[in-house]
C-alpha atoms as a PDB file:
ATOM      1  CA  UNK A   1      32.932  58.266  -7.420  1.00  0.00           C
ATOM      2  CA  UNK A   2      33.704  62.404  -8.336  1.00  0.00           C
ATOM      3  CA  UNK A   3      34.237  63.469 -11.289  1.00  0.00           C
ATOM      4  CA  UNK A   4      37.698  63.316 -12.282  1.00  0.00           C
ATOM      5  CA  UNK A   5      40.063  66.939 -12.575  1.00  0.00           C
ATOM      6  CA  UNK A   6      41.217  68.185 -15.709  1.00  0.00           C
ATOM      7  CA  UNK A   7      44.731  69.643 -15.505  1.00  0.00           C
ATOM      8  CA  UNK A   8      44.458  73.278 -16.673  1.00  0.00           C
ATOM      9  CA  UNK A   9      47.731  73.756 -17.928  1.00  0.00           C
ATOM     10  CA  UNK A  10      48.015  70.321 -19.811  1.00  0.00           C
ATOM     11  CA  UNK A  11      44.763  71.349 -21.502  1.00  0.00           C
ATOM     12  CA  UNK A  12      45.865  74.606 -22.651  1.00  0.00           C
ATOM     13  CA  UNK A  13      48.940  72.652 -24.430  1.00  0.00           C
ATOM     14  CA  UNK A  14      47.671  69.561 -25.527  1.00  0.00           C
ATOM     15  CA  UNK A  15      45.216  68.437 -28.242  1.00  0.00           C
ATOM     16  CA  UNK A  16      43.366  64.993 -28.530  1.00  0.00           C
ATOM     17  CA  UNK A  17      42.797  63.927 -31.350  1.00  0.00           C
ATOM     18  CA  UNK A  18      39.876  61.701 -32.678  1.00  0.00           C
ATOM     19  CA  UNK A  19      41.876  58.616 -33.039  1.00  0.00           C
ATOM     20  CA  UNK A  20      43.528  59.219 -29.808  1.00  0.00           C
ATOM     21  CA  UNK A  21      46.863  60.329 -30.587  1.00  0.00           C
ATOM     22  CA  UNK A  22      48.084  63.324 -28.279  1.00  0.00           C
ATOM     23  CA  UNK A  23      49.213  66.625 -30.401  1.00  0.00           C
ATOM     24  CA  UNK A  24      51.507  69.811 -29.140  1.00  0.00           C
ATOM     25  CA  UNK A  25      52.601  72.811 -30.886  1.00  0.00           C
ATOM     26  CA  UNK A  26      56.485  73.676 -30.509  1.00  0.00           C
ATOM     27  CA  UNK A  27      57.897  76.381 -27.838  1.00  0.00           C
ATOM     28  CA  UNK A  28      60.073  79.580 -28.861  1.00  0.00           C
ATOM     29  CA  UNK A  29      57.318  80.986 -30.870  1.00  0.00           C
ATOM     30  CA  UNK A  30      56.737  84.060 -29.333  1.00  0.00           C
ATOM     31  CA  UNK A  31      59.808  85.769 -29.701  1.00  0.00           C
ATOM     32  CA  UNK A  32      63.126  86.221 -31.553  1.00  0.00           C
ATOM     33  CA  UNK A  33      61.685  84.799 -34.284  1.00  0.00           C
ATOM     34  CA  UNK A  34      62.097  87.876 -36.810  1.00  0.00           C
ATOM     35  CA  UNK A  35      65.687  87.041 -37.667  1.00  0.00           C
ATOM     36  CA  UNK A  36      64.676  83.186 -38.610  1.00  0.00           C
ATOM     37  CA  UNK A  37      64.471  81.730 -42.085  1.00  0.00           C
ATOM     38  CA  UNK A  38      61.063  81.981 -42.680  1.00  0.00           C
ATOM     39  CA  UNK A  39      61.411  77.984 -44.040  1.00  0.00           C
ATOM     40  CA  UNK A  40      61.985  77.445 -40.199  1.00  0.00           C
ATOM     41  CA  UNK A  41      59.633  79.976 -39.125  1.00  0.00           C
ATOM     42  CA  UNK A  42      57.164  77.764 -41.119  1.00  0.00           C
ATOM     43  CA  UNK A  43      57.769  75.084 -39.039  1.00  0.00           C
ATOM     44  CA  UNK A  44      56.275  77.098 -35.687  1.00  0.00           C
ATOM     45  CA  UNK A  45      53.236  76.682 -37.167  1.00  0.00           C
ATOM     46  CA  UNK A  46      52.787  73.340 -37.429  1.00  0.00           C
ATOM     47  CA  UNK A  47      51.222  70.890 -34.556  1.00  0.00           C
ATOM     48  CA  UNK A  48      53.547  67.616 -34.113  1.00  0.00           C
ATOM     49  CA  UNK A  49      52.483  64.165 -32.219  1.00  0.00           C
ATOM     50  CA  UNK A  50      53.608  63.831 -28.575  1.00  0.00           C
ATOM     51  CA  UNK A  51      56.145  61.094 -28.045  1.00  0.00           C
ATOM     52  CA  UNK A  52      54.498  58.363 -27.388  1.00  0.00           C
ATOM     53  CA  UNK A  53      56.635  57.567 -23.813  1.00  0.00           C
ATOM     54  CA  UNK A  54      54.933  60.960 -22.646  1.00  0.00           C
ATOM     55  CA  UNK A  55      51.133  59.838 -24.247  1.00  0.00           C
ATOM     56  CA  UNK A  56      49.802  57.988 -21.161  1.00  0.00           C
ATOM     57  CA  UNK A  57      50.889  60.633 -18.673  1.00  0.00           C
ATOM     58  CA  UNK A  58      49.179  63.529 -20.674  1.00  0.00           C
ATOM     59  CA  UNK A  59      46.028  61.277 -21.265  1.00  0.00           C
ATOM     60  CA  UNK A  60      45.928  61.363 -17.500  1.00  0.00           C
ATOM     61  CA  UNK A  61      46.069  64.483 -16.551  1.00  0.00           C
ATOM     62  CA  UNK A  62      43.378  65.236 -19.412  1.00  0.00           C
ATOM     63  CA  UNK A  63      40.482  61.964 -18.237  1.00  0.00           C
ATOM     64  CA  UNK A  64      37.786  63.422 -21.149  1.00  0.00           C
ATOM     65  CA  UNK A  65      40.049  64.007 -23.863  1.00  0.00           C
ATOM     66  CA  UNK A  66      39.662  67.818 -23.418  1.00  0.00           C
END
């Protein structure tokens, strides 16, 4: 059996971590964000769990937890 592809673009966006839970980071950060509170710019910052309906489709398109 090959070795199993890792999805380049899911592993640029999503984190594994050790107890198996999938994390993102939120969109919109790159721009436009000057004129923001900065309690809501805050919030860009932070990494937030994956919903867990999307979790099994992510963990497949990254097979070793990349």
């Amino acid at each position: 059996m090959p070795k199993m592809k890792t999805h380049k673009g899911a592993r640029r966006r999503f984190n594994i971590t050790g107890s198996g839970k999938v994390m993102r980071t939120k969109g919109g950060k790159s721009h436009l964000r000057r004129k923001k509170p900065q309690r809501v710019r805050r919030l860009y910052d932070e990494t937030i769990a994956v919903d867990p309906v999307d979790c099994k489709r992510i963990k497949r398109l990254l097979p070793y937890g990349v």
